[in-house]
C-alpha atoms as a PDB file:
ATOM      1  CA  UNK A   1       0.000   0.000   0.000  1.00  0.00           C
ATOM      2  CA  UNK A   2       1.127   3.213  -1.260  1.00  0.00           C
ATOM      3  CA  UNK A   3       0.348   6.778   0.855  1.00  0.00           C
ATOM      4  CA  UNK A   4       0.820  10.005  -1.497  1.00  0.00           C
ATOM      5  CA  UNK A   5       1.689  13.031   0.658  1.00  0.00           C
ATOM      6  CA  UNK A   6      -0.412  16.535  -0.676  1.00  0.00           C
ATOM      7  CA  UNK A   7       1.161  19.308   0.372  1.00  0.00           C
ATOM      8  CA  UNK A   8       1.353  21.067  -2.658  1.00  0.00           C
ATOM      9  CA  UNK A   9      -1.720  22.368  -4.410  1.00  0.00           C
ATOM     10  CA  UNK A  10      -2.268  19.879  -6.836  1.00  0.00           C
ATOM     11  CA  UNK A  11      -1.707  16.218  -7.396  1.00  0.00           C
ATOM     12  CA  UNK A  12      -1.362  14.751 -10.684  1.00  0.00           C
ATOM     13  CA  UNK A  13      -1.379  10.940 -10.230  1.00  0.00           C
ATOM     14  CA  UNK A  14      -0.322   8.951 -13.178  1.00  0.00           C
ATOM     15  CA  UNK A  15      -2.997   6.676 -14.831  1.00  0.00           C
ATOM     16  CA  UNK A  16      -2.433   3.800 -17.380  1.00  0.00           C
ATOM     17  CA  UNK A  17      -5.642   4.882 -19.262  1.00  0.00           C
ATOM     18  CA  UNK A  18      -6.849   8.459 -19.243  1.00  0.00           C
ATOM     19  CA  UNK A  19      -9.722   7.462 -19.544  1.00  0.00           C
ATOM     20  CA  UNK A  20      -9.605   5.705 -16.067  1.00  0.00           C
ATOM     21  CA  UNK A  21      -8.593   8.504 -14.142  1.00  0.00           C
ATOM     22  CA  UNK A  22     -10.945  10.035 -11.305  1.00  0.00           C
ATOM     23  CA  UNK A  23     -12.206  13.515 -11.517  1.00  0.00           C
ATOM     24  CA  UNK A  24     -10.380  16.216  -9.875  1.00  0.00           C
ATOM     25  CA  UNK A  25     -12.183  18.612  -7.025  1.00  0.00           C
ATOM     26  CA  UNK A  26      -9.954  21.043  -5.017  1.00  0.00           C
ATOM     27  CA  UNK A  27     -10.678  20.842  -1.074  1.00  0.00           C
ATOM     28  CA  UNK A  28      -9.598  23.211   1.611  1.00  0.00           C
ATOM     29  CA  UNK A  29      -9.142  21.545   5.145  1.00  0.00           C
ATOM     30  CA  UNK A  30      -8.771  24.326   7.374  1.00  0.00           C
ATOM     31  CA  UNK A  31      -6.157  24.674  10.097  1.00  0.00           C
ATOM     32  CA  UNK A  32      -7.172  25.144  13.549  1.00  0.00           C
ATOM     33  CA  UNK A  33      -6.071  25.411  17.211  1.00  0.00           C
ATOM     34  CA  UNK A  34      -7.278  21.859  18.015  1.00  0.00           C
ATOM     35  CA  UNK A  35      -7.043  20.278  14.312  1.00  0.00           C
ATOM     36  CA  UNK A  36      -3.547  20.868  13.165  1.00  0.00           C
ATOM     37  CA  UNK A  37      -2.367  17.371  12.208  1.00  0.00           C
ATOM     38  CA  UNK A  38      -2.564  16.217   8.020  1.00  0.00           C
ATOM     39  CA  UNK A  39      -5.608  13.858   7.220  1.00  0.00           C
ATOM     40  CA  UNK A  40      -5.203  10.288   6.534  1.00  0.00           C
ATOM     41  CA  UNK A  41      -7.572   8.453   3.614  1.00  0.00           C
ATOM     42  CA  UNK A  42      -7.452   5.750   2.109  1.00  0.00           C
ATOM     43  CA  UNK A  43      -9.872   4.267  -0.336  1.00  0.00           C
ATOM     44  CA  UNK A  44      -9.395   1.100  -2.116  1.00  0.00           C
ATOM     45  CA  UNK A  45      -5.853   0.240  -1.467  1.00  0.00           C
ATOM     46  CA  UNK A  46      -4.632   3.736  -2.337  1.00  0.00           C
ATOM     47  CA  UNK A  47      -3.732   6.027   0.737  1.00  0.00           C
ATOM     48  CA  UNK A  48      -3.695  10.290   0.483  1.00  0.00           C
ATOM     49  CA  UNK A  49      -2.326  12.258   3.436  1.00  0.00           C
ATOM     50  CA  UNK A  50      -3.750  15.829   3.270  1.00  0.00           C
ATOM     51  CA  UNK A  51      -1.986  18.761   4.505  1.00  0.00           C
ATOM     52  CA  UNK A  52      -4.355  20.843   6.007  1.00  0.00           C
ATOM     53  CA  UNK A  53      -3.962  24.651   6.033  1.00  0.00           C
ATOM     54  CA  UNK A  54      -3.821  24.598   2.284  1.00  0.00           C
ATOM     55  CA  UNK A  55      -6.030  24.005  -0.617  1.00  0.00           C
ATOM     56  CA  UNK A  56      -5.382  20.764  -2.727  1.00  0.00           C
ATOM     57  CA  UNK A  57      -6.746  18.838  -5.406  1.00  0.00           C
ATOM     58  CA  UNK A  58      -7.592  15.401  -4.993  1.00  0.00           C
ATOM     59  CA  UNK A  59      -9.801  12.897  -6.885  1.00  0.00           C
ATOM     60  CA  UNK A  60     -13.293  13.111  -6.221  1.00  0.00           C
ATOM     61  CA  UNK A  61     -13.388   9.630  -4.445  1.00  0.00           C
ATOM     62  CA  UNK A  62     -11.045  11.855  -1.366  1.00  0.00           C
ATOM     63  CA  UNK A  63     -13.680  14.523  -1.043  1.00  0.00           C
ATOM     64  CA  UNK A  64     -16.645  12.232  -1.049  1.00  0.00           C
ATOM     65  CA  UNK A  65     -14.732  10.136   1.781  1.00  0.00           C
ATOM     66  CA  UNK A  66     -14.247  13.830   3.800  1.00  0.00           C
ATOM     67  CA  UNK A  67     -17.786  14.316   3.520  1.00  0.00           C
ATOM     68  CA  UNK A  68     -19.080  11.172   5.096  1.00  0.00           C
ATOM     69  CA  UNK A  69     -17.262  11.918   7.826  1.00  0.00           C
ATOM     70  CA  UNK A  70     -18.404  15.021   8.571  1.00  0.00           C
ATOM     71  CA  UNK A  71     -22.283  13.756   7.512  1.00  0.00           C
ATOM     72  CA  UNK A  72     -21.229  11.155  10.296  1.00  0.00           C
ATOM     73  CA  UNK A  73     -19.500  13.420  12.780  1.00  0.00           C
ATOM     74  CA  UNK A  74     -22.774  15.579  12.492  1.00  0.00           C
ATOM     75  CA  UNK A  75     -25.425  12.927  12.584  1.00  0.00           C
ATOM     76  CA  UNK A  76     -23.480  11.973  16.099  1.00  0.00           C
ATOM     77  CA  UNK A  77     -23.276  15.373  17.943  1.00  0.00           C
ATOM     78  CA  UNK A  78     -26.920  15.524  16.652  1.00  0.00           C
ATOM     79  CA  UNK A  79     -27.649  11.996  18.748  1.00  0.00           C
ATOM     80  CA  UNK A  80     -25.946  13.183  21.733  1.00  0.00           C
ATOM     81  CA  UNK A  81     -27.509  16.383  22.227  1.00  0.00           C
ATOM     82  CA  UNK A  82     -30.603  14.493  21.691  1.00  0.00           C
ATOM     83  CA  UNK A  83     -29.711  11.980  24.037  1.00  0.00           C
ATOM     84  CA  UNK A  84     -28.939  14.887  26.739  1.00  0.00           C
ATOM     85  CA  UNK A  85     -31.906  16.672  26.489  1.00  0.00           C
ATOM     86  CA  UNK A  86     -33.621  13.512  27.300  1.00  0.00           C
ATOM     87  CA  UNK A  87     -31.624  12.759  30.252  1.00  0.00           C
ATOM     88  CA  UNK A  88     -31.824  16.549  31.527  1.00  0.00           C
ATOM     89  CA  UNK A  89     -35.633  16.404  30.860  1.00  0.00           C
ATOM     90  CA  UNK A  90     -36.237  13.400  33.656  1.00  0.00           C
ATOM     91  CA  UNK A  91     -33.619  14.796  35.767  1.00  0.00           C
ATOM     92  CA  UNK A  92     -35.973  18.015  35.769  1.00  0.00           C
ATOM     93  CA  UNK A  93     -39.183  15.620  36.360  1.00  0.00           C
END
């Protein structure tokens, strides 16, 4: 298994057959106080660490990987608060 490092703003991975190759999106992960590390993804055998802080341009496959996560990540948070509120209401009873 191979991991390609972006830290530039584009990556241009080679293809056999052009007309195999993914489309290309640019993504922006930003850089914060508690988020500062790269990102790690990996989707069928093929690993891309993402430098975050800068934009990049991965294959569409990346992005659509990033955005479960966050659909994920928000579809949690949105469980838990739910979850609170139901412990806080019988607390309150």
């Amino acid at each position: 298994m191979t991991t390609e490092n972006i830290n530039e703003t584009t990556f241009e991975p080679s293809f056999e057959k052009a007309s195999n190759a993914p489309k290309m999106v640019q993504i922006y992960l930003p850089l914060t106080r508690s988020e500062t590390d790269d990102v790690y993804v990996a989707v069928n055998g093929k690993s891309f660490q993402i430098k975050r802080g800068v934009p990049v341009t991965v294959p569409d496959y990346v992005k659509e990987v990033l955005d479960h996560q966050n659909e994920m990540l928000f579809n949690a948070l949105a469980y838990e608060r739910g979850a609170q509120e139901k412990i806080d209401d019988k607390e309150l009873n």
